[in-house]
C-alpha atoms as a PDB file:
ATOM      1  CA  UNK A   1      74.667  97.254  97.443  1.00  0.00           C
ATOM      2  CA  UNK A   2      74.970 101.148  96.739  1.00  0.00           C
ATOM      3  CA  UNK A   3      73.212 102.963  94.235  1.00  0.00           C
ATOM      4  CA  UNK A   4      74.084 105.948  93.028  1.00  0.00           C
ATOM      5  CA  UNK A   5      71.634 109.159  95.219  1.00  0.00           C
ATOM      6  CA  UNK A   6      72.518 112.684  94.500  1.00  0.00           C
ATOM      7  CA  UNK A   7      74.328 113.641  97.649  1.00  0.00           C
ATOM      8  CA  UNK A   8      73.001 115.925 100.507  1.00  0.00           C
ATOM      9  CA  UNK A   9      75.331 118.511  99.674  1.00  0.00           C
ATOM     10  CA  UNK A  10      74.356 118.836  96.239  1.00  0.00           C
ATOM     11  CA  UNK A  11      71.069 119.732  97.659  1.00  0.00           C
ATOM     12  CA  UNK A  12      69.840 123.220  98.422  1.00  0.00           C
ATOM     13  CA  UNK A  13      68.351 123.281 101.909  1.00  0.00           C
ATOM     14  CA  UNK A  14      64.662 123.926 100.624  1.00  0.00           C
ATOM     15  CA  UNK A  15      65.488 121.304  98.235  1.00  0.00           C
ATOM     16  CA  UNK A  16      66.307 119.139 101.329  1.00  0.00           C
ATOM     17  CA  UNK A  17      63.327 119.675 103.263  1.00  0.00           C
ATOM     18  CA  UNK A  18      60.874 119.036 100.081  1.00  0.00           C
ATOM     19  CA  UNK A  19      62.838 115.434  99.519  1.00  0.00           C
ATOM     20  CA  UNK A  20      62.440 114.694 103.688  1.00  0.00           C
ATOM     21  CA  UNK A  21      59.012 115.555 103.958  1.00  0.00           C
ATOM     22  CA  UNK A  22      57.575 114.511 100.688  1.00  0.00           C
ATOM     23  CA  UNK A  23      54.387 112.465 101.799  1.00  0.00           C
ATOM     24  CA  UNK A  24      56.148 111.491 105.131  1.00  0.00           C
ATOM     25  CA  UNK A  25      53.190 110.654 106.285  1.00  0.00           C
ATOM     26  CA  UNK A  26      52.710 107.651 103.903  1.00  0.00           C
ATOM     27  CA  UNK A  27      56.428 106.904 104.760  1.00  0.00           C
ATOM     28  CA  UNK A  28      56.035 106.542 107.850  1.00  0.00           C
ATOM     29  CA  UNK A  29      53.051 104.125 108.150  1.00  0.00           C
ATOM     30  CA  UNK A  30      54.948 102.047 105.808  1.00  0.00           C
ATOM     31  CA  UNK A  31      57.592 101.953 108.390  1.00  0.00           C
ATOM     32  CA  UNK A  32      55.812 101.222 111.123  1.00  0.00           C
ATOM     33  CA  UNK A  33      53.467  98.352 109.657  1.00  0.00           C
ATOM     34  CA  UNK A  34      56.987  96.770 108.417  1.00  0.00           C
ATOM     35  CA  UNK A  35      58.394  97.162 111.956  1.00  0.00           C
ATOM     36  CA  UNK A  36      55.150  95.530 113.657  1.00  0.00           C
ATOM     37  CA  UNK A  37      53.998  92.917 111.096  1.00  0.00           C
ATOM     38  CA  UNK A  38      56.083  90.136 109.734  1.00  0.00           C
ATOM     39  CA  UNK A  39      54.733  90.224 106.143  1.00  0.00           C
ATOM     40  CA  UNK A  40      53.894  93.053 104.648  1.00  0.00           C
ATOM     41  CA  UNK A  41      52.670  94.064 100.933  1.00  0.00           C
ATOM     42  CA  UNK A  42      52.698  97.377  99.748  1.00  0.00           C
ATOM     43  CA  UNK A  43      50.012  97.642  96.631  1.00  0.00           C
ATOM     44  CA  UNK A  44      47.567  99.629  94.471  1.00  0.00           C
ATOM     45  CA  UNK A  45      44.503  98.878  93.181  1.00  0.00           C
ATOM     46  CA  UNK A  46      43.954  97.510  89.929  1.00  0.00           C
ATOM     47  CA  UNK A  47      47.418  95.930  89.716  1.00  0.00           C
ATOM     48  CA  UNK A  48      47.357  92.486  88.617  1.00  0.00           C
ATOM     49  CA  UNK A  49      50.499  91.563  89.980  1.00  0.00           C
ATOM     50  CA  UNK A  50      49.496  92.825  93.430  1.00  0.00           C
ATOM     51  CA  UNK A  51      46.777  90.769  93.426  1.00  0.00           C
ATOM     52  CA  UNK A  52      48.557  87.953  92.453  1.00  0.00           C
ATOM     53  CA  UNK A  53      51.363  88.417  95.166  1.00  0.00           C
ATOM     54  CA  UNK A  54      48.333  88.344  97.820  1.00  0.00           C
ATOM     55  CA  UNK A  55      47.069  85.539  96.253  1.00  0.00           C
ATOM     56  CA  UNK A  56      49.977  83.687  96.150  1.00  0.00           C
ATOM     57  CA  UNK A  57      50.716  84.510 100.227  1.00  0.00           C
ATOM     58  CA  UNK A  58      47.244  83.434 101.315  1.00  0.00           C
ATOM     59  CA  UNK A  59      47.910  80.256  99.135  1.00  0.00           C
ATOM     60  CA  UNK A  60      50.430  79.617 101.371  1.00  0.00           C
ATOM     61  CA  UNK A  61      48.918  80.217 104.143  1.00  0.00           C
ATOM     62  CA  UNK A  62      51.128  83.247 105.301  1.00  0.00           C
ATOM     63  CA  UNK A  63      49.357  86.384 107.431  1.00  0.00           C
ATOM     64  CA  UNK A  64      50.421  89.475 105.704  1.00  0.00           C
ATOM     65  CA  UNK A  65      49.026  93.428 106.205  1.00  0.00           C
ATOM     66  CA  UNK A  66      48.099  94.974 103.253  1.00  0.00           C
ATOM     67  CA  UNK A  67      48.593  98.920 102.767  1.00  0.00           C
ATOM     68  CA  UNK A  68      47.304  99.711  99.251  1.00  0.00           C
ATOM     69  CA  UNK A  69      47.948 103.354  98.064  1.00  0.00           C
ATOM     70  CA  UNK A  70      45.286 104.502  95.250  1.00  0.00           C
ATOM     71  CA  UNK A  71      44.858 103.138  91.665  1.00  0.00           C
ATOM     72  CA  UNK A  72      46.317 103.872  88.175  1.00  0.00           C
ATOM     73  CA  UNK A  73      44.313 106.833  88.191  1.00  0.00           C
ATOM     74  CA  UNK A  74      44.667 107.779  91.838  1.00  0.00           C
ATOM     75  CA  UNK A  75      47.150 108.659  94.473  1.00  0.00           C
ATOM     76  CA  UNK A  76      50.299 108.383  92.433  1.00  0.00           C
ATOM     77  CA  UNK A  77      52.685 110.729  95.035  1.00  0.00           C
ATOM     78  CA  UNK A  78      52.427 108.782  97.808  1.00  0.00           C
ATOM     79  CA  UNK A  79      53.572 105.460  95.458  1.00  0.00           C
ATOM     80  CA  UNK A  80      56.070 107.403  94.644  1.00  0.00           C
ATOM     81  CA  UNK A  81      57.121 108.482  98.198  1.00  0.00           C
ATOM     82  CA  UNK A  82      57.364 104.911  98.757  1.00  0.00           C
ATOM     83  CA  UNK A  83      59.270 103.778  95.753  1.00  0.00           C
ATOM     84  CA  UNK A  84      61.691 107.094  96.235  1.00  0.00           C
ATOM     85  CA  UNK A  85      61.987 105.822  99.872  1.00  0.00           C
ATOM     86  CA  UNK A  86      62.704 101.959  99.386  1.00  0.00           C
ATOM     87  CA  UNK A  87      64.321 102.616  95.871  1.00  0.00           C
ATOM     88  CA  UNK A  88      62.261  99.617  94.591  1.00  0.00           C
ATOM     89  CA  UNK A  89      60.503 100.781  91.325  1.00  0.00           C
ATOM     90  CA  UNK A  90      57.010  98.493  90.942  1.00  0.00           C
ATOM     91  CA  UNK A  91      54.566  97.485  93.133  1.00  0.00           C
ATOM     92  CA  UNK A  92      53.391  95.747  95.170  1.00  0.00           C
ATOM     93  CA  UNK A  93      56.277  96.199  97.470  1.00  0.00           C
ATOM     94  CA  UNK A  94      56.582  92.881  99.717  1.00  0.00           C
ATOM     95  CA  UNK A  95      58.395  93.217 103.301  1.00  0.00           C
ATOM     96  CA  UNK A  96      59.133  89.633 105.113  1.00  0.00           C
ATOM     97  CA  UNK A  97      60.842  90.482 108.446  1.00  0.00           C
ATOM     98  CA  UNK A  98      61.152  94.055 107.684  1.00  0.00           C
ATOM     99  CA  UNK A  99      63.504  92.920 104.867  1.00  0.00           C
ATOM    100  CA  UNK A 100      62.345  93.689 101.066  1.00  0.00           C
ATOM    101  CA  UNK A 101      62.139  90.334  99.284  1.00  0.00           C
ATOM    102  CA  UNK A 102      60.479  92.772  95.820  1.00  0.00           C
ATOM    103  CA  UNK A 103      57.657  91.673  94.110  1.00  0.00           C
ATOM    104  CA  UNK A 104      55.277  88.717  92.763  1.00  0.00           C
ATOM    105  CA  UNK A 105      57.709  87.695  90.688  1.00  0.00           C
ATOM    106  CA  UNK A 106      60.039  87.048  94.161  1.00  0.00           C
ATOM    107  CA  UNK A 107      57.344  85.929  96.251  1.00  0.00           C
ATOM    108  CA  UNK A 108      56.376  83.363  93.805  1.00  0.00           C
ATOM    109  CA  UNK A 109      60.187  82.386  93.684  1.00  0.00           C
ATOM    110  CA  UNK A 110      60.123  82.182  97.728  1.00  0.00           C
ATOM    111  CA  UNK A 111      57.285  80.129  97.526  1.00  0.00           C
ATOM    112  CA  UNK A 112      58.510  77.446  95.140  1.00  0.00           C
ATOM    113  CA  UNK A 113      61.601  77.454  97.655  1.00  0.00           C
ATOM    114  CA  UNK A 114      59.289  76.777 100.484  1.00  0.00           C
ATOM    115  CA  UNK A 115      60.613  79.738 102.522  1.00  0.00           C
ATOM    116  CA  UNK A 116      57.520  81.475 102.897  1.00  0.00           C
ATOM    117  CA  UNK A 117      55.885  78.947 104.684  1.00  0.00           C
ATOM    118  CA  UNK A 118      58.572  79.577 107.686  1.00  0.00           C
ATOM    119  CA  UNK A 119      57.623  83.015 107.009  1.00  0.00           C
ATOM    120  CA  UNK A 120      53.975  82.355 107.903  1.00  0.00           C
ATOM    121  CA  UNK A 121      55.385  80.542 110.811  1.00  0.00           C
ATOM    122  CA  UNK A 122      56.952  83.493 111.973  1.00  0.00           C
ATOM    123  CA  UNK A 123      53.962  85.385 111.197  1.00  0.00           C
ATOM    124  CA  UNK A 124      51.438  83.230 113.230  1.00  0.00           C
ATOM    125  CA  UNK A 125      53.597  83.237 116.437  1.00  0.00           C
ATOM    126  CA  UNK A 126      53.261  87.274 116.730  1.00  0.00           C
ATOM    127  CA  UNK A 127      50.139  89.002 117.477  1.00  0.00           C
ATOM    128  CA  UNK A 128      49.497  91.677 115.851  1.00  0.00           C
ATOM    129  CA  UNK A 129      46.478  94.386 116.410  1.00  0.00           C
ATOM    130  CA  UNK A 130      45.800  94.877 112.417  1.00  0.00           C
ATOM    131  CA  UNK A 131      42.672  93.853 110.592  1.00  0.00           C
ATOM    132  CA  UNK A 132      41.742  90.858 109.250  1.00  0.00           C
ATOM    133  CA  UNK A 133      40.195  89.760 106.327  1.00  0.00           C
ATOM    134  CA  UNK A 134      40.089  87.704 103.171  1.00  0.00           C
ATOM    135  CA  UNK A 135      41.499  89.169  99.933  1.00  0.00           C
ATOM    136  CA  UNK A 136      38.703  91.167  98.276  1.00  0.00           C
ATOM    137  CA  UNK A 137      37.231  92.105 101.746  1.00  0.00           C
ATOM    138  CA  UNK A 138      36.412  96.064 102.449  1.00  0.00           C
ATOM    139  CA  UNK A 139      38.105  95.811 105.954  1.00  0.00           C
ATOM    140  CA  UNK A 140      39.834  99.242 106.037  1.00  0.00           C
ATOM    141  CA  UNK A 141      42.089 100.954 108.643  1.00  0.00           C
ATOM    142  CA  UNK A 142      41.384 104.515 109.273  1.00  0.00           C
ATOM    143  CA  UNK A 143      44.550 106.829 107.936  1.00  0.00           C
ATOM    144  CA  UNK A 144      42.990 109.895 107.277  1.00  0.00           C
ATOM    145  CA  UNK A 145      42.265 111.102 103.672  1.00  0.00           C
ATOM    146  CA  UNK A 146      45.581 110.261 102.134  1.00  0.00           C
ATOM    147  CA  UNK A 147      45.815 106.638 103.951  1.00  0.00           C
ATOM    148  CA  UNK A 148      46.249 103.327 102.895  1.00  0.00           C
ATOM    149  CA  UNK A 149      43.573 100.712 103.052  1.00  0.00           C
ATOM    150  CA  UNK A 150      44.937  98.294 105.372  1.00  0.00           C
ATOM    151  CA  UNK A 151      43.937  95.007 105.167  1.00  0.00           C
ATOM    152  CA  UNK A 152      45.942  91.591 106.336  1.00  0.00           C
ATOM    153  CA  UNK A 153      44.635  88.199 105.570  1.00  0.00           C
ATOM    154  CA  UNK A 154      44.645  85.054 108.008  1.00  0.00           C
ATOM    155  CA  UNK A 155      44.717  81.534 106.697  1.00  0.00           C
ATOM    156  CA  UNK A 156      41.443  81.215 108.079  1.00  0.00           C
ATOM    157  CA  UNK A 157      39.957  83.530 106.262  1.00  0.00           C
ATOM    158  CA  UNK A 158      38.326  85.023 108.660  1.00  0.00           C
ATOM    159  CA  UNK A 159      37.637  88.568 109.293  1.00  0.00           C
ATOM    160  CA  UNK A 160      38.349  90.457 113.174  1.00  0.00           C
ATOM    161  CA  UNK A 161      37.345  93.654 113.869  1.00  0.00           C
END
C-alpha cells in the first residue's frame, strides 16, 4: 500500500525539521510500547469506541498496554503526531505484534474470527514490565507532563505495581 506524502524535497529544511520533531516525544513512546508489548491500544479519553475496543480485548482475555493521549478537549497535537505518524485517522489506534490491525470496528472483527485469542496467547507468554490494571483503574505510568496514561489490563484483573 502507498499513499500519496508530499515528498522530502518539496519540503523546505525548517519545514523538515518541524514535520520530524513534531511531538517526537509522544512518537516515540508509541514506538517503543509497540516494540515491547504484544497488544497495544492507542486512545483518548472520553471516546466511546476506545472504550469499547478495551472492552472488547479484556473480554477476550487478551493483555494489552494502554497509552491514552488527552480528551476531546485536551491534548489534541500529540493525537495528531500519532495519526500523522501511523497515517491511521481515528482512535483508538490498536497494535497486535507491532502490526496495526485499526480500530474497534477491526478488533471486534478479529475477535469474531477468533484471532485475538492467539493474540492473547502471544501476549501471556512475554513478560512485560508495564502496569497492570483493570479498565477504569487510575494505574498511570509516569511520562512527564505531555505523557500518556499507561495502563495494560490482565485477564485477571488484577492490578501490579
Amino acid at each position: 500500500m502507498s499513499r500519496p506524502l508530499l515528498p522530502e524535497s518539496s519540503l523546505a529544511p525548517h519545514v523538515r525539521e518541524q514535520i520530524q520533531s513534531f511531538h517526537r516525544n509522544v512518537v516515540d513512546a508509541v514506538t517503543a510500547a509497540i516494540a515491547r508489548d504484544p497488544v497495544v491500544v492507542v486512545g483518548m479519553a472520553q471516546n466511546p469506541f476506545v472504550k469499547k475496543a478495551r472492552r472488547a480485548l479484556e473480554a477476550a482475555g487478551v493483555p494489552f498496554t494502554y497509552l491514552e493521549y488527552g480528551s476531546y478537549l485536551s491534548q489534541w497535537k500529540e493525537r495528531l503526531a500519532i495519526k500523522l505518524w501511523s497515517g491511521f485517522p481515528t482512535f483508538p489506534q490498536v497494535f497486535v505484534r507491532g502490526t496495526l490491525i485499526g480500530g474497534f470496528t477491526d478488533v471486534r472483527a478479529h475477535a469474531r474470527r477468533r484471532q485475538l485469542a492467539a493474540a492473547a496467547r502471544l501476549a501471556l507468554t512475554r513478560t512485560s514490565s508495564v502496569v497492570t490494571a483493570p479498565l477504569g483503574a487510575a494505574a498511570h505510568a509516569d511520562h512527564g507532563a505531555v505523557g500518556p496514561r499507561s495502563v495494560a489490563t490482565s485477564p485477571s484483573g488484577i492490578a501490579h505495581g
